[in-house]
Protein backbone atom coordinates (compact mmCIF):
# COMPACT_ATOMS: atom_id res chain seq x y z
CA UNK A 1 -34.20 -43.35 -112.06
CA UNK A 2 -30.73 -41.97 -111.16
CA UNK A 3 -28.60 -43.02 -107.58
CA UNK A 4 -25.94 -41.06 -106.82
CA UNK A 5 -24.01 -41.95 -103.25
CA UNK A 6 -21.59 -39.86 -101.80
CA UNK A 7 -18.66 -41.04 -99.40
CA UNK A 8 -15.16 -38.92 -98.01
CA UNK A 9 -16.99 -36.31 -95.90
CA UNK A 10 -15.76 -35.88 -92.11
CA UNK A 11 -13.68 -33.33 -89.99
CA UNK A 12 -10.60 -31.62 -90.99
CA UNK A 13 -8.46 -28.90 -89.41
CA UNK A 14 -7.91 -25.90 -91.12
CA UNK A 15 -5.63 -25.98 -94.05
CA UNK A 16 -6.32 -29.92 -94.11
CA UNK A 17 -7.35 -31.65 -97.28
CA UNK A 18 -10.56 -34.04 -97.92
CA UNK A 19 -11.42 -36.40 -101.45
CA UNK A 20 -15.80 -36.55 -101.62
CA UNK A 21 -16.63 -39.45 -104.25
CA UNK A 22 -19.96 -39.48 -105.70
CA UNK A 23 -21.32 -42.99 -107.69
CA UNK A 24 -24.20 -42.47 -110.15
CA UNK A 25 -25.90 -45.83 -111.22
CA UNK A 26 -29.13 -46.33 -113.11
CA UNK A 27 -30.55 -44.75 -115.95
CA UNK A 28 -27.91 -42.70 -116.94
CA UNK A 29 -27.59 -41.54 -120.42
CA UNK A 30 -24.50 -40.95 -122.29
CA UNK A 31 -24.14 -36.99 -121.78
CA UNK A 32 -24.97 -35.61 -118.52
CA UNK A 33 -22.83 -33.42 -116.16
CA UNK A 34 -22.18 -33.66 -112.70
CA UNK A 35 -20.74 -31.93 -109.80
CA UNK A 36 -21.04 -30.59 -106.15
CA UNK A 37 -23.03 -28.01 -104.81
CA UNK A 38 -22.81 -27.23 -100.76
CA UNK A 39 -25.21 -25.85 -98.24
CA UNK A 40 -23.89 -24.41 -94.96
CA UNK A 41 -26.71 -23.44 -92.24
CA UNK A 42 -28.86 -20.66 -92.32
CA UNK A 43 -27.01 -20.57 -96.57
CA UNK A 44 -28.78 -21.59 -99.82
CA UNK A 45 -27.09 -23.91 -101.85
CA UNK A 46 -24.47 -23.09 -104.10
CA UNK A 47 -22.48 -24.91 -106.45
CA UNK A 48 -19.10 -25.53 -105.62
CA UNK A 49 -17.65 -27.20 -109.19
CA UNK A 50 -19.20 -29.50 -111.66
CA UNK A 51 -17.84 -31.08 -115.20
CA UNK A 52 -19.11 -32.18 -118.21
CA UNK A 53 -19.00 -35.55 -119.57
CA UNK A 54 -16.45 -33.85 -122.08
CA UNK A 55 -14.30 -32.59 -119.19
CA UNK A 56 -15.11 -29.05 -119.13
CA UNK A 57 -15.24 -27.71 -115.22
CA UNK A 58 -16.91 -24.98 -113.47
CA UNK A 59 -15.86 -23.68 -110.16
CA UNK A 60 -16.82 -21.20 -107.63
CA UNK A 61 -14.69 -18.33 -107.03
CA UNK A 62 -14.75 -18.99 -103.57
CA UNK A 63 -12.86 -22.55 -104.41
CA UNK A 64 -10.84 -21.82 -107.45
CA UNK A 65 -6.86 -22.95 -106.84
CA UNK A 66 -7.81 -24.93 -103.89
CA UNK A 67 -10.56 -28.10 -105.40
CA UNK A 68 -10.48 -30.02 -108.56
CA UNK A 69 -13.45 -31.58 -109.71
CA UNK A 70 -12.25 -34.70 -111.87
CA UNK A 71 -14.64 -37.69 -113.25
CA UNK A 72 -14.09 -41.29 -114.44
CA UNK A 73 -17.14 -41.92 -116.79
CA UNK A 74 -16.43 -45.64 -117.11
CA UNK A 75 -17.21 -45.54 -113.25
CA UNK A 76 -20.07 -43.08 -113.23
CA UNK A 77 -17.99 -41.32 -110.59
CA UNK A 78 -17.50 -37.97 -110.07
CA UNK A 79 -14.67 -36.87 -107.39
CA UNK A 80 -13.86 -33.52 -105.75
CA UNK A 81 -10.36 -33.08 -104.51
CA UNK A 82 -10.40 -30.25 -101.73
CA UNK A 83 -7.13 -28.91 -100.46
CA UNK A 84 -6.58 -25.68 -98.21
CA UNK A 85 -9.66 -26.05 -96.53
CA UNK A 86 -11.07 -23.12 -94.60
CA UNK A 87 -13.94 -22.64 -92.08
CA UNK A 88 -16.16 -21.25 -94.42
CA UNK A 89 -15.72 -24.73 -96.67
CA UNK A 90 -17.90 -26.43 -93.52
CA UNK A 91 -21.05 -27.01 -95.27
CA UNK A 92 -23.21 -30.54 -96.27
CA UNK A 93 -21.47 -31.40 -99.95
CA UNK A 94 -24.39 -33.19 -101.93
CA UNK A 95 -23.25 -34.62 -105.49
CA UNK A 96 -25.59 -33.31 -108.68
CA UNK A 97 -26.01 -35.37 -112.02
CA UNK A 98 -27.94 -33.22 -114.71
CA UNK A 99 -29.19 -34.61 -117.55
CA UNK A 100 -32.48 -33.85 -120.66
CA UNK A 101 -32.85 -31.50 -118.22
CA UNK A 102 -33.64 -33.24 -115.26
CA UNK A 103 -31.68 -32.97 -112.27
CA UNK A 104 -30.38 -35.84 -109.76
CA UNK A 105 -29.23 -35.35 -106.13
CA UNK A 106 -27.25 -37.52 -103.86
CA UNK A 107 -28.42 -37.46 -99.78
CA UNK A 108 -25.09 -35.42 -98.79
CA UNK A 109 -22.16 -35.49 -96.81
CA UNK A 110 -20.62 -33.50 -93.89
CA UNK A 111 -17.69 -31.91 -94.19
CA UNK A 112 -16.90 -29.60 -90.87
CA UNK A 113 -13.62 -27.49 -91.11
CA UNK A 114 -12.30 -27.05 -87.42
CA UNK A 115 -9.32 -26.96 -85.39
């Protein structure tokens, strides 16, 4: 069994910048990927960025310039830098560990984007 808990959500104005943190313990095997995906109300969930244990990242269009994904695998920790925040960034960010093809979720965390 995988745990993955997620901490840095909260409110930020426009143009403000937030750090999420996501800590994976348990039975977690040596190559596994992980990243955030977001879901905003009335949305389906997306993926935002995520990283391999080899430190090749995916983003989202919708992101790209303005979050870095970065990991420290001695930690099991997987962080996502977010900078220029808009409106449309307010969503619940839930951290994702994949691995032999099973797929890990952490319980989410509000980030709101308002002035």
């Amino acid at each position: 069994q995988v745990q993955l808990v997620e901490s840095g959500g909260g409110l930020v104005q426009p143009g403000g910048s937030l750090r999420l943190s996501c800590a994976a313990s348990g039975s977690i095997f040596s190559i596994y990927t992980m990243g955030w995906y977001r879901q905003a109300p009335g949305k389906q969930r997306e993926l935002v960025a995520d990283m391999s244990n080899i430190g090749s990242a995916n983003y989202a269009d919708s992101v790209k310039g303005r979050f870095t994904i970065s990991r420290d695998n001695a930690k099991r920790t997987v962080y996502l830098q977010m900078s220029s925040l808009k409106p449309e960034d307010t969503a619940v960010y839930y951290c994702n560990l994949f691995q032999s093809g099973y797929s890990y979720w952490g319980q989410g965390t509000q980030v709101t984007v308002s002035s």
